[in-house]
PDB file of N, CA and C in Angstrom:
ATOM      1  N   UNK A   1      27.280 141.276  52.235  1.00  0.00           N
ATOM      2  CA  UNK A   1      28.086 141.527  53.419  1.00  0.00           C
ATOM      3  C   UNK A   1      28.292 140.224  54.177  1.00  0.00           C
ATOM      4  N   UNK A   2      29.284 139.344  54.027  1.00  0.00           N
ATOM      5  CA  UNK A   2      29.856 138.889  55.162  1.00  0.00           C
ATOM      6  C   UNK A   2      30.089 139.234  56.533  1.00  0.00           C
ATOM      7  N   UNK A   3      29.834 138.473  57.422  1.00  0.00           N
ATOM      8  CA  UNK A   3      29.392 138.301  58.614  1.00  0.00           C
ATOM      9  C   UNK A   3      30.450 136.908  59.625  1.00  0.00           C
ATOM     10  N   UNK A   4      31.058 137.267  60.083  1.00  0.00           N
ATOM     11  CA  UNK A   4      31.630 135.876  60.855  1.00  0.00           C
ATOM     12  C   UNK A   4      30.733 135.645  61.707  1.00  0.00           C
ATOM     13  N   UNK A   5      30.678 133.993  61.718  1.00  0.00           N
ATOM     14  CA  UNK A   5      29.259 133.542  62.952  1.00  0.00           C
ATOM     15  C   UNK A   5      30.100 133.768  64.487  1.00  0.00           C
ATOM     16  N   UNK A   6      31.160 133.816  64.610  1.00  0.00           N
ATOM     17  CA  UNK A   6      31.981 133.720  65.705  1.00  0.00           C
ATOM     18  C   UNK A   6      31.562 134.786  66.694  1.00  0.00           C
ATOM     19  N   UNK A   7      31.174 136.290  65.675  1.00  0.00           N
ATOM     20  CA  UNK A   7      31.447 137.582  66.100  1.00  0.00           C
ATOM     21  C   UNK A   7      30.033 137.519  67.352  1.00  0.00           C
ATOM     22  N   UNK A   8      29.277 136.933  67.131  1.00  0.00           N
ATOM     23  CA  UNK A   8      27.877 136.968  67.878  1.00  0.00           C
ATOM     24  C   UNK A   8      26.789 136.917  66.645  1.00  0.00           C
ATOM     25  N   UNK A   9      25.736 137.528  67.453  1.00  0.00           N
ATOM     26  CA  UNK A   9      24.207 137.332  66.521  1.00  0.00           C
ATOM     27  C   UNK A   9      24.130 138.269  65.442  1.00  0.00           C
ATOM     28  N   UNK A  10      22.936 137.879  64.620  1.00  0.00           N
ATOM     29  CA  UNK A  10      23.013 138.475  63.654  1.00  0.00           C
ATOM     30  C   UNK A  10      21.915 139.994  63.866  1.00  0.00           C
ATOM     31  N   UNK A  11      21.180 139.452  64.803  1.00  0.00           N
ATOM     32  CA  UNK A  11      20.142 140.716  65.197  1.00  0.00           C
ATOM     33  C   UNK A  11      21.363 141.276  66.003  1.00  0.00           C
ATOM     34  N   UNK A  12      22.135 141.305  67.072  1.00  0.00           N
ATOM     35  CA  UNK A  12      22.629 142.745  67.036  1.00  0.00           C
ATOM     36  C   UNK A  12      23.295 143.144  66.335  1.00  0.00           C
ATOM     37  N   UNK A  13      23.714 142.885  65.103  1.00  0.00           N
ATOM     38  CA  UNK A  13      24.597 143.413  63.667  1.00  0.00           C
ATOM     39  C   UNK A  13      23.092 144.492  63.617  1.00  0.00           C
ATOM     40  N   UNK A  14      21.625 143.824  63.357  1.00  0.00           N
ATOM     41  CA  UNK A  14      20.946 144.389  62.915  1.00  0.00           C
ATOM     42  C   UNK A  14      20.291 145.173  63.669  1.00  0.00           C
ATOM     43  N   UNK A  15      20.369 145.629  64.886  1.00  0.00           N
ATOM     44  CA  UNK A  15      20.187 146.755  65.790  1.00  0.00           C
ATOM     45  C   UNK A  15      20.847 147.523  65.650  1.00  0.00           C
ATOM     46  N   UNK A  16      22.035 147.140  65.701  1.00  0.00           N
ATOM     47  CA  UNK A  16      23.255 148.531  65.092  1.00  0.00           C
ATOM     48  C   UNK A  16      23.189 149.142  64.006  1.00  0.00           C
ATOM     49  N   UNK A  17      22.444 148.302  62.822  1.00  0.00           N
ATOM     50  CA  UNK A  17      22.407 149.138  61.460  1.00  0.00           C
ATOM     51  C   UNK A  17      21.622 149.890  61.317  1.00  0.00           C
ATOM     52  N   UNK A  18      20.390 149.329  62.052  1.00  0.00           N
ATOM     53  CA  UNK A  18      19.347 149.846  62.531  1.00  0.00           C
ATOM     54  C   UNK A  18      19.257 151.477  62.903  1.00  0.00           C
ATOM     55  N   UNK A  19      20.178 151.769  64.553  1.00  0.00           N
ATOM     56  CA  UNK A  19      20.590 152.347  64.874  1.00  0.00           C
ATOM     57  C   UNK A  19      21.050 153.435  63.823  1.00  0.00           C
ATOM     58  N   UNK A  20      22.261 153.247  62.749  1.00  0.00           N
ATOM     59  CA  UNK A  20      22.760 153.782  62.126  1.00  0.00           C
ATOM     60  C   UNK A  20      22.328 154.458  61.127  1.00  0.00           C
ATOM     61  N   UNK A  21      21.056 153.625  60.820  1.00  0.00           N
ATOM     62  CA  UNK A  21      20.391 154.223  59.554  1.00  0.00           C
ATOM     63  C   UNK A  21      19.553 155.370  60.218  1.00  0.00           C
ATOM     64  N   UNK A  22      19.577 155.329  61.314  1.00  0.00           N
ATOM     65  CA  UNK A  22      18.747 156.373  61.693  1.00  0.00           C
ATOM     66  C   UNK A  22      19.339 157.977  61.720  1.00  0.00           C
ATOM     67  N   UNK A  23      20.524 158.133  61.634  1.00  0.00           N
ATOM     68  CA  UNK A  23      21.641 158.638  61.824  1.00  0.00           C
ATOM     69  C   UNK A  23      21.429 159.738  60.688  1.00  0.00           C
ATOM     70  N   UNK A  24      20.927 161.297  60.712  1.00  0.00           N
ATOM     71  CA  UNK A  24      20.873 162.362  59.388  1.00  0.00           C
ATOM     72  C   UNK A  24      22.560 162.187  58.677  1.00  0.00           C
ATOM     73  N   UNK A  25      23.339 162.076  59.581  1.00  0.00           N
ATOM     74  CA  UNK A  25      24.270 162.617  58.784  1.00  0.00           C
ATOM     75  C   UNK A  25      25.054 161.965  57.889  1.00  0.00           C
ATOM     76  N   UNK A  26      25.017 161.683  56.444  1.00  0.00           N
ATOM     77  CA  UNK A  26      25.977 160.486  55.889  1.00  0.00           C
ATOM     78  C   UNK A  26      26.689 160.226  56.243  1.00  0.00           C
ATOM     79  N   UNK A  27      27.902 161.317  56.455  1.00  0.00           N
ATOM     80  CA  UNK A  27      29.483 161.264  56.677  1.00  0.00           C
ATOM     81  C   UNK A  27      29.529 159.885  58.002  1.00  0.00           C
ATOM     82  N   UNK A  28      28.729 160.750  58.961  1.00  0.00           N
ATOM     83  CA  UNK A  28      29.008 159.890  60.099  1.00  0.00           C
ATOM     84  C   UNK A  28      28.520 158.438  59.937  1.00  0.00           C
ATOM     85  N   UNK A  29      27.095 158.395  59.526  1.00  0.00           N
ATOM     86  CA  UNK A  29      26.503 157.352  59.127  1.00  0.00           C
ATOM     87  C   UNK A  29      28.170 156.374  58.014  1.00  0.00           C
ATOM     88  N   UNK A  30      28.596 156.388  57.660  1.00  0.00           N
ATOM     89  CA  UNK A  30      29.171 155.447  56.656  1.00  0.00           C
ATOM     90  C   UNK A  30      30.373 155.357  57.479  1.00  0.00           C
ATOM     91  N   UNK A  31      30.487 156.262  58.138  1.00  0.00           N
ATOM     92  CA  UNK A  31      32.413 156.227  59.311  1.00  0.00           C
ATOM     93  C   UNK A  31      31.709 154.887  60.164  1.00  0.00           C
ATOM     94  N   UNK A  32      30.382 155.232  60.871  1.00  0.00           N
ATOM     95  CA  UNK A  32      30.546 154.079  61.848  1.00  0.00           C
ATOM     96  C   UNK A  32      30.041 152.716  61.330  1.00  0.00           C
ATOM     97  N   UNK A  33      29.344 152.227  59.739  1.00  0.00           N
ATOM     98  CA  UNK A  33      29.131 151.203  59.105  1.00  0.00           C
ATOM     99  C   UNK A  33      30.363 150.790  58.829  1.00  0.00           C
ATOM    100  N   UNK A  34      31.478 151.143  58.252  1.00  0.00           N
ATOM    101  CA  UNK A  34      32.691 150.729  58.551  1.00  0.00           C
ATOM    102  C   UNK A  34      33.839 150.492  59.836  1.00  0.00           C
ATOM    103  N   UNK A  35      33.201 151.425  60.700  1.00  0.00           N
ATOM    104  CA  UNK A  35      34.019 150.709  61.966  1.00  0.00           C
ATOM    105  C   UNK A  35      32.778 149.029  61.960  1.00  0.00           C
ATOM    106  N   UNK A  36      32.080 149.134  62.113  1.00  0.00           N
ATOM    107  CA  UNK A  36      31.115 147.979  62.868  1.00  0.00           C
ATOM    108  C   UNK A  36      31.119 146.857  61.852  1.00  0.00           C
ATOM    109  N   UNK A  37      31.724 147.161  60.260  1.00  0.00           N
ATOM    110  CA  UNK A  37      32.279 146.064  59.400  1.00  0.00           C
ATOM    111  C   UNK A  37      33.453 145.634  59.714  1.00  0.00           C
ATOM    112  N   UNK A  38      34.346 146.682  60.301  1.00  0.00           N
ATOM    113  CA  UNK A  38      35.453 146.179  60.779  1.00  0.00           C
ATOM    114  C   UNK A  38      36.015 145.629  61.887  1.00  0.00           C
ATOM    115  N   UNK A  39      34.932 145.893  62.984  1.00  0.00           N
ATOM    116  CA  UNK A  39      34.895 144.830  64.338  1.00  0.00           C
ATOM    117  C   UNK A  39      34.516 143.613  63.887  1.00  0.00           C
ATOM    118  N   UNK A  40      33.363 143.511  62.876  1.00  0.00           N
ATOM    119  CA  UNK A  40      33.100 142.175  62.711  1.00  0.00           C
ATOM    120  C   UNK A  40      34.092 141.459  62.138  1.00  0.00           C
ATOM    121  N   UNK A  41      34.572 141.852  61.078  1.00  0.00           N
ATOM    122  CA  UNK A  41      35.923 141.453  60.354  1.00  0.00           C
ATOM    123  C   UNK A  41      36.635 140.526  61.512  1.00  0.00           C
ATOM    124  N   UNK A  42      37.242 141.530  62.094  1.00  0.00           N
ATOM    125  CA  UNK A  42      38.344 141.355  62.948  1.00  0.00           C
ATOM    126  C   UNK A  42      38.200 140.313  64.076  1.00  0.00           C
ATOM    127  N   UNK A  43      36.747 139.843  64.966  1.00  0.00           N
ATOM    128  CA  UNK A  43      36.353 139.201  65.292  1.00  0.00           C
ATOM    129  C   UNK A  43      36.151 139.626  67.135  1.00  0.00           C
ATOM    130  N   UNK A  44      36.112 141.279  66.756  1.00  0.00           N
ATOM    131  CA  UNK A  44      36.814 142.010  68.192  1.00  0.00           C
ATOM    132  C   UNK A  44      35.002 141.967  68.215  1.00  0.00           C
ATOM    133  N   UNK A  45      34.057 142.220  67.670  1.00  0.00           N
ATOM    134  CA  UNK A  45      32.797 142.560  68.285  1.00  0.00           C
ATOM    135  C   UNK A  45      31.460 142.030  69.128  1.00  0.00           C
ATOM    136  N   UNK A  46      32.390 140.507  69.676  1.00  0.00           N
ATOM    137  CA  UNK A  46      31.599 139.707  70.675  1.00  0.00           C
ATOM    138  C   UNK A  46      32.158 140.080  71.772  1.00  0.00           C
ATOM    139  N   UNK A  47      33.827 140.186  71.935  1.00  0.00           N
ATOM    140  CA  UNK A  47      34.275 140.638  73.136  1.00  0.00           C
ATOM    141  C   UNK A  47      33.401 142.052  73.623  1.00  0.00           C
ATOM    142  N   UNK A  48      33.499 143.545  72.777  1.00  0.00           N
ATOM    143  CA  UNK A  48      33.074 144.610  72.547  1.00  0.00           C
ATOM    144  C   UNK A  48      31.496 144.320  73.106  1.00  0.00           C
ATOM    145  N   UNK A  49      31.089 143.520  72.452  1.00  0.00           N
ATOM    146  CA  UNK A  49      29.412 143.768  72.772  1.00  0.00           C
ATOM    147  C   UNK A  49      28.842 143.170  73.728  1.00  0.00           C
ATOM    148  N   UNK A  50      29.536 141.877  74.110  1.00  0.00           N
ATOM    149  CA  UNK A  50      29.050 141.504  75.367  1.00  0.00           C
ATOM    150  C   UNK A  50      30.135 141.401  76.109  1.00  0.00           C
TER     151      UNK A  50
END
């Protein structure tokens, strides 16, 4: 998994996955690993998070 350094840190990528894995339900679990791949992508998830 690529990661832009731009987006912010790498521990809150890993609080969020964190977060996510905690998550029973797959469906949802994999909807929001792909939104939060796709903020990073995009470079929207430093604005978003801080």
């Amino acid at each position: 998994m690529r990661v832009s350094k731009r987006c912010g840190s790498l521990d809150a990528y890993d609080r969020i996955a964190n977060e996510i894995s905690l998550l029973k339900d797959q469906s949802i679990q994999v909807l929001l690993k792909n939104v939060v791949n796709l903020l990073f992508r995009n470079g929207f998830f430093f604005v978003i998070y801080f």
